[in-house]
C-alpha atoms as a PDB file:
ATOM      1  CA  UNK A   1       0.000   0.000   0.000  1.00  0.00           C
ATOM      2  CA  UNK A   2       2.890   2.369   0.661  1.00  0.00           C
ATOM      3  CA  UNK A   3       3.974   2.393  -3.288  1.00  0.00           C
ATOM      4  CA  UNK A   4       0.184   2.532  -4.320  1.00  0.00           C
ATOM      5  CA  UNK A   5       0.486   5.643  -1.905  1.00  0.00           C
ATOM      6  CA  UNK A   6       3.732   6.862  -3.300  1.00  0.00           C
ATOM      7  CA  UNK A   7       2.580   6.578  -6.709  1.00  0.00           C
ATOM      8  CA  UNK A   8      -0.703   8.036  -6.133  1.00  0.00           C
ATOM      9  CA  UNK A   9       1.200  11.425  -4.486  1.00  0.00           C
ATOM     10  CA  UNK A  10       3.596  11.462  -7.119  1.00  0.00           C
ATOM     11  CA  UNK A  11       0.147  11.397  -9.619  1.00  0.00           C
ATOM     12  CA  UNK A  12      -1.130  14.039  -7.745  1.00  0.00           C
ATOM     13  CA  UNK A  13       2.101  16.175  -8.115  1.00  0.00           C
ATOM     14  CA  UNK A  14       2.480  15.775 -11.860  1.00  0.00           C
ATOM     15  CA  UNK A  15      -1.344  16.863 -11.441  1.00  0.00           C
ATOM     16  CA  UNK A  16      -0.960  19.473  -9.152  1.00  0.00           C
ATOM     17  CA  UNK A  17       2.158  20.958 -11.303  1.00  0.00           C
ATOM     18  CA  UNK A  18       0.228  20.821 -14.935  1.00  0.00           C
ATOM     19  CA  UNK A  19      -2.981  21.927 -13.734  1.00  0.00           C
ATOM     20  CA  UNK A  20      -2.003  25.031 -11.927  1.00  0.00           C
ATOM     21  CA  UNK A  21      -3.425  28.139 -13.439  1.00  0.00           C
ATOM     22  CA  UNK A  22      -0.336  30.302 -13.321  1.00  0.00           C
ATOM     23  CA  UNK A  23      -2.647  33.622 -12.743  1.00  0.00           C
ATOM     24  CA  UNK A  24      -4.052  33.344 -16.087  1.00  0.00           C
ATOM     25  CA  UNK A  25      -7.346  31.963 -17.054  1.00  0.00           C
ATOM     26  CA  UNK A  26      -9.220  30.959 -14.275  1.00  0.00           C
ATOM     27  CA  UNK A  27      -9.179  27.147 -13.018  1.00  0.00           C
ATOM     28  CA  UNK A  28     -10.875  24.603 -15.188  1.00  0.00           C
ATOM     29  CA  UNK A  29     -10.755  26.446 -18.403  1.00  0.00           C
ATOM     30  CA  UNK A  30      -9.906  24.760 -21.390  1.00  0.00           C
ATOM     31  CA  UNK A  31      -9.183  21.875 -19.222  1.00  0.00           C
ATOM     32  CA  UNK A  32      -7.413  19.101 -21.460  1.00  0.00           C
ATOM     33  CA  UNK A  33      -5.833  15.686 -21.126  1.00  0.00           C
ATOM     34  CA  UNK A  34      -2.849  15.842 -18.771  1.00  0.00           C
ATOM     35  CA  UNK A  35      -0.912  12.754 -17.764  1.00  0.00           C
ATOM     36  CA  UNK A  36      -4.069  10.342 -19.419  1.00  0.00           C
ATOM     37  CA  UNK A  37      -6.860  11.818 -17.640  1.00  0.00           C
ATOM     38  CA  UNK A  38      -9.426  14.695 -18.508  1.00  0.00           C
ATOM     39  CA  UNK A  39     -12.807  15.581 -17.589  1.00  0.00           C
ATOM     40  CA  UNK A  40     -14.037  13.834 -19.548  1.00  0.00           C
ATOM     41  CA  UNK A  41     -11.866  10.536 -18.455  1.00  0.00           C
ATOM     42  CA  UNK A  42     -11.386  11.564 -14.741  1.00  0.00           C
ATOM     43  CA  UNK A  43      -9.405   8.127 -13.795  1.00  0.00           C
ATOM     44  CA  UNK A  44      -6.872   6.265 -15.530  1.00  0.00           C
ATOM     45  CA  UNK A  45      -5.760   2.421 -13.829  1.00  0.00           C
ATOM     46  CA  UNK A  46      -2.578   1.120 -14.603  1.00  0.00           C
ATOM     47  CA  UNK A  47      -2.862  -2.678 -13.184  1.00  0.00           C
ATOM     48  CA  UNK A  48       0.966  -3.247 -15.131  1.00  0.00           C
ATOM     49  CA  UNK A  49       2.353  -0.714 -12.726  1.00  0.00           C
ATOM     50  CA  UNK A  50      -0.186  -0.505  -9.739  1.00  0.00           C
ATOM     51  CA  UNK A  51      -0.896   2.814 -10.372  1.00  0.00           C
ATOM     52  CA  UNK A  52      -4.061   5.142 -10.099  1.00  0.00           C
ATOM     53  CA  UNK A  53      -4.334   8.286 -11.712  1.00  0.00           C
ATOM     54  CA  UNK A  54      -7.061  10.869 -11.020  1.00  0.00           C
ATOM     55  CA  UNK A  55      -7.998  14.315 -12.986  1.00  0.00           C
ATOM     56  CA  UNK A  56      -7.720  17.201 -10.300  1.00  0.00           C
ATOM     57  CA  UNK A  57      -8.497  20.855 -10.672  1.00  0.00           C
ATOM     58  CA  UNK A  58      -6.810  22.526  -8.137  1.00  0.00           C
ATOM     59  CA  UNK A  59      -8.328  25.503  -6.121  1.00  0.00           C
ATOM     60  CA  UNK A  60      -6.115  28.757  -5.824  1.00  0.00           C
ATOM     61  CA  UNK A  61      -7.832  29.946  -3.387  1.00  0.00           C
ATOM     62  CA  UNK A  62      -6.303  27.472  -0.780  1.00  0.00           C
ATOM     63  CA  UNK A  63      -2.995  28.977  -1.920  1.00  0.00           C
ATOM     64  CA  UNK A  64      -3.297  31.677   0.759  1.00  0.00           C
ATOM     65  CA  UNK A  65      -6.135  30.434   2.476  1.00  0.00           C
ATOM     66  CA  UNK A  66      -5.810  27.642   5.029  1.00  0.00           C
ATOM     67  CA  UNK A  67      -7.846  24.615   4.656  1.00  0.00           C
ATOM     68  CA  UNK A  68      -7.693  20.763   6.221  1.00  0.00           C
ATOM     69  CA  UNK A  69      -9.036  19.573   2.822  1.00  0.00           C
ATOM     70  CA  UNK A  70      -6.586  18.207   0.513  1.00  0.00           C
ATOM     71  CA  UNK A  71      -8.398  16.284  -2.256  1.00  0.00           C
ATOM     72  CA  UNK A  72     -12.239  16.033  -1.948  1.00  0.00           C
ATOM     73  CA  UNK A  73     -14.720  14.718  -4.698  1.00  0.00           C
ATOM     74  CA  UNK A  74     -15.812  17.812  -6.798  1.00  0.00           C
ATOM     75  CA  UNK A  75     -19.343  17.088  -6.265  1.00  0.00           C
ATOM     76  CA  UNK A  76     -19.069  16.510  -2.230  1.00  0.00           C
ATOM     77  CA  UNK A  77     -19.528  18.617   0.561  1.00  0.00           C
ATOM     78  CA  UNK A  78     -16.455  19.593   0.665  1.00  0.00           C
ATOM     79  CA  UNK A  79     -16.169  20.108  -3.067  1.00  0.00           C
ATOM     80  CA  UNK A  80     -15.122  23.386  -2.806  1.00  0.00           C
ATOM     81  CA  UNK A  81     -13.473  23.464   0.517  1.00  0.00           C
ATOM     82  CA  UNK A  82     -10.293  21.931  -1.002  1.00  0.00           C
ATOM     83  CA  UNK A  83      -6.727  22.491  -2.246  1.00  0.00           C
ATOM     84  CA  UNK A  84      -8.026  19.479  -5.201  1.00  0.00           C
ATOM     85  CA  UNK A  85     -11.152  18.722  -6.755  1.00  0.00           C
ATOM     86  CA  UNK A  86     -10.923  15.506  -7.959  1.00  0.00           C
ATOM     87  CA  UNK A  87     -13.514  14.378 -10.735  1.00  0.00           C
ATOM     88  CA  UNK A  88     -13.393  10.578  -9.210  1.00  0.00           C
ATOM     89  CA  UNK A  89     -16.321   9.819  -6.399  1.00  0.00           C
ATOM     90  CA  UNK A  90     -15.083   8.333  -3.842  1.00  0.00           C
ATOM     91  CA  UNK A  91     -16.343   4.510  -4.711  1.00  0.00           C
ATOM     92  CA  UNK A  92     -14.736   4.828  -8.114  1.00  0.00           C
ATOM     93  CA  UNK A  93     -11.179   5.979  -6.240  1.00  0.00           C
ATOM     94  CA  UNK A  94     -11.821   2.552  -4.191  1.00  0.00           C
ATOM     95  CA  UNK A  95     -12.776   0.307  -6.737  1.00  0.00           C
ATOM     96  CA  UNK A  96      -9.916   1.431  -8.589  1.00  0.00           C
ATOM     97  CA  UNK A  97      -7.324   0.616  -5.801  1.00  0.00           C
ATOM     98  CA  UNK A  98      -8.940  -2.423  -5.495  1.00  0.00           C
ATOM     99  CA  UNK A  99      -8.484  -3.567  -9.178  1.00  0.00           C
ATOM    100  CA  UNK A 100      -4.403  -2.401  -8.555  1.00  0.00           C
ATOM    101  CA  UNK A 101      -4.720  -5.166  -5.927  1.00  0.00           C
ATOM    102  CA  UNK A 102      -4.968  -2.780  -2.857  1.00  0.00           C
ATOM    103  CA  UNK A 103      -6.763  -4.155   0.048  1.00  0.00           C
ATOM    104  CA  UNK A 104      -9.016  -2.480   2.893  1.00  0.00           C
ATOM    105  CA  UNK A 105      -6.884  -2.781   6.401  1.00  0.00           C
ATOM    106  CA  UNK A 106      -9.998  -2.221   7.833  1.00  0.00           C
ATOM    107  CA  UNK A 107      -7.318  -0.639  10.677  1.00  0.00           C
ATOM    108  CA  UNK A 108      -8.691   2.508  11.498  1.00  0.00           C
ATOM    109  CA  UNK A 109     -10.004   2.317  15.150  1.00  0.00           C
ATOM    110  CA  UNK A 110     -10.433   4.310  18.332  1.00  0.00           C
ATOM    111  CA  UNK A 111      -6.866   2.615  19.577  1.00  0.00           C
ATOM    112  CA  UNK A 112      -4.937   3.649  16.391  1.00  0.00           C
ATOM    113  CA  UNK A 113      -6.194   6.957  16.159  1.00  0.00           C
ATOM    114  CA  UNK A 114      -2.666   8.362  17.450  1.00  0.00           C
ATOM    115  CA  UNK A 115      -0.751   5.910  15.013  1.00  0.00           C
ATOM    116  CA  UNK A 116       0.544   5.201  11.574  1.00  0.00           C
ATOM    117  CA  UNK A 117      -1.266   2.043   9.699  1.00  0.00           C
ATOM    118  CA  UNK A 118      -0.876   0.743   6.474  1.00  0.00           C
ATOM    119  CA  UNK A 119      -2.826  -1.344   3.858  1.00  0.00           C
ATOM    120  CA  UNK A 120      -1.746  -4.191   1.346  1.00  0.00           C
ATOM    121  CA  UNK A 121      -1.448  -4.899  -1.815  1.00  0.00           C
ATOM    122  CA  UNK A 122      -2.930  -8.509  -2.958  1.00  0.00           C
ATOM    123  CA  UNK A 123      -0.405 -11.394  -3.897  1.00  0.00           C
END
Protein backbone atom coordinates (compact mmCIF):
# COMPACT_ATOMS: atom_id res chain seq x y z
CA UNK A 1 0.00 0.00 0.00
CA UNK A 2 2.89 2.37 0.66
CA UNK A 3 3.97 2.39 -3.29
CA UNK A 4 0.18 2.53 -4.32
CA UNK A 5 0.49 5.64 -1.90
CA UNK A 6 3.73 6.86 -3.30
CA UNK A 7 2.58 6.58 -6.71
CA UNK A 8 -0.70 8.04 -6.13
CA UNK A 9 1.20 11.43 -4.49
CA UNK A 10 3.60 11.46 -7.12
CA UNK A 11 0.15 11.40 -9.62
CA UNK A 12 -1.13 14.04 -7.74
CA UNK A 13 2.10 16.17 -8.12
CA UNK A 14 2.48 15.78 -11.86
CA UNK A 15 -1.34 16.86 -11.44
CA UNK A 16 -0.96 19.47 -9.15
CA UNK A 17 2.16 20.96 -11.30
CA UNK A 18 0.23 20.82 -14.94
CA UNK A 19 -2.98 21.93 -13.73
CA UNK A 20 -2.00 25.03 -11.93
CA UNK A 21 -3.42 28.14 -13.44
CA UNK A 22 -0.34 30.30 -13.32
CA UNK A 23 -2.65 33.62 -12.74
CA UNK A 24 -4.05 33.34 -16.09
CA UNK A 25 -7.35 31.96 -17.05
CA UNK A 26 -9.22 30.96 -14.28
CA UNK A 27 -9.18 27.15 -13.02
CA UNK A 28 -10.88 24.60 -15.19
CA UNK A 29 -10.76 26.45 -18.40
CA UNK A 30 -9.91 24.76 -21.39
CA UNK A 31 -9.18 21.88 -19.22
CA UNK A 32 -7.41 19.10 -21.46
CA UNK A 33 -5.83 15.69 -21.13
CA UNK A 34 -2.85 15.84 -18.77
CA UNK A 35 -0.91 12.75 -17.76
CA UNK A 36 -4.07 10.34 -19.42
CA UNK A 37 -6.86 11.82 -17.64
CA UNK A 38 -9.43 14.70 -18.51
CA UNK A 39 -12.81 15.58 -17.59
CA UNK A 40 -14.04 13.83 -19.55
CA UNK A 41 -11.87 10.54 -18.46
CA UNK A 42 -11.39 11.56 -14.74
CA UNK A 43 -9.40 8.13 -13.80
CA UNK A 44 -6.87 6.26 -15.53
CA UNK A 45 -5.76 2.42 -13.83
CA UNK A 46 -2.58 1.12 -14.60
CA UNK A 47 -2.86 -2.68 -13.18
CA UNK A 48 0.97 -3.25 -15.13
CA UNK A 49 2.35 -0.71 -12.73
CA UNK A 50 -0.19 -0.50 -9.74
CA UNK A 51 -0.90 2.81 -10.37
CA UNK A 52 -4.06 5.14 -10.10
CA UNK A 53 -4.33 8.29 -11.71
CA UNK A 54 -7.06 10.87 -11.02
CA UNK A 55 -8.00 14.31 -12.99
CA UNK A 56 -7.72 17.20 -10.30
CA UNK A 57 -8.50 20.85 -10.67
CA UNK A 58 -6.81 22.53 -8.14
CA UNK A 59 -8.33 25.50 -6.12
CA UNK A 60 -6.11 28.76 -5.82
CA UNK A 61 -7.83 29.95 -3.39
CA UNK A 62 -6.30 27.47 -0.78
CA UNK A 63 -2.99 28.98 -1.92
CA UNK A 64 -3.30 31.68 0.76
CA UNK A 65 -6.14 30.43 2.48
CA UNK A 66 -5.81 27.64 5.03
CA UNK A 67 -7.85 24.61 4.66
CA UNK A 68 -7.69 20.76 6.22
CA UNK A 69 -9.04 19.57 2.82
CA UNK A 70 -6.59 18.21 0.51
CA UNK A 71 -8.40 16.28 -2.26
CA UNK A 72 -12.24 16.03 -1.95
CA UNK A 73 -14.72 14.72 -4.70
CA UNK A 74 -15.81 17.81 -6.80
CA UNK A 75 -19.34 17.09 -6.26
CA UNK A 76 -19.07 16.51 -2.23
CA UNK A 77 -19.53 18.62 0.56
CA UNK A 78 -16.45 19.59 0.67
CA UNK A 79 -16.17 20.11 -3.07
CA UNK A 80 -15.12 23.39 -2.81
CA UNK A 81 -13.47 23.46 0.52
CA UNK A 82 -10.29 21.93 -1.00
CA UNK A 83 -6.73 22.49 -2.25
CA UNK A 84 -8.03 19.48 -5.20
CA UNK A 85 -11.15 18.72 -6.75
CA UNK A 86 -10.92 15.51 -7.96
CA UNK A 87 -13.51 14.38 -10.73
CA UNK A 88 -13.39 10.58 -9.21
CA UNK A 89 -16.32 9.82 -6.40
CA UNK A 90 -15.08 8.33 -3.84
CA UNK A 91 -16.34 4.51 -4.71
CA UNK A 92 -14.74 4.83 -8.11
CA UNK A 93 -11.18 5.98 -6.24
CA UNK A 94 -11.82 2.55 -4.19
CA UNK A 95 -12.78 0.31 -6.74
CA UNK A 96 -9.92 1.43 -8.59
CA UNK A 97 -7.32 0.62 -5.80
CA UNK A 98 -8.94 -2.42 -5.49
CA UNK A 99 -8.48 -3.57 -9.18
CA UNK A 100 -4.40 -2.40 -8.56
CA UNK A 101 -4.72 -5.17 -5.93
CA UNK A 102 -4.97 -2.78 -2.86
CA UNK A 103 -6.76 -4.15 0.05
CA UNK A 104 -9.02 -2.48 2.89
CA UNK A 105 -6.88 -2.78 6.40
CA UNK A 106 -10.00 -2.22 7.83
CA UNK A 107 -7.32 -0.64 10.68
CA UNK A 108 -8.69 2.51 11.50
CA UNK A 109 -10.00 2.32 15.15
CA UNK A 110 -10.43 4.31 18.33
CA UNK A 111 -6.87 2.62 19.58
CA UNK A 112 -4.94 3.65 16.39
CA UNK A 113 -6.19 6.96 16.16
CA UNK A 114 -2.67 8.36 17.45
CA UNK A 115 -0.75 5.91 15.01
CA UNK A 116 0.54 5.20 11.57
CA UNK A 117 -1.27 2.04 9.70
CA UNK A 118 -0.88 0.74 6.47
CA UNK A 119 -2.83 -1.34 3.86
CA UNK A 120 -1.75 -4.19 1.35
CA UNK A 121 -1.45 -4.90 -1.82
CA UNK A 122 -2.93 -8.51 -2.96
CA UNK A 123 -0.41 -11.39 -3.90
Amino acid sequence: MKKVFLALLAGLAVLLAACGNGGGAPSGAGAKTVAGVSRGNPLLVNKEQKTVTVYTEVNGKYFTTPTRHGVVFKDGSNGDKAILKAWVSPQDFYKALADIGGVPGNNVTLETKNAVVGGSLSP
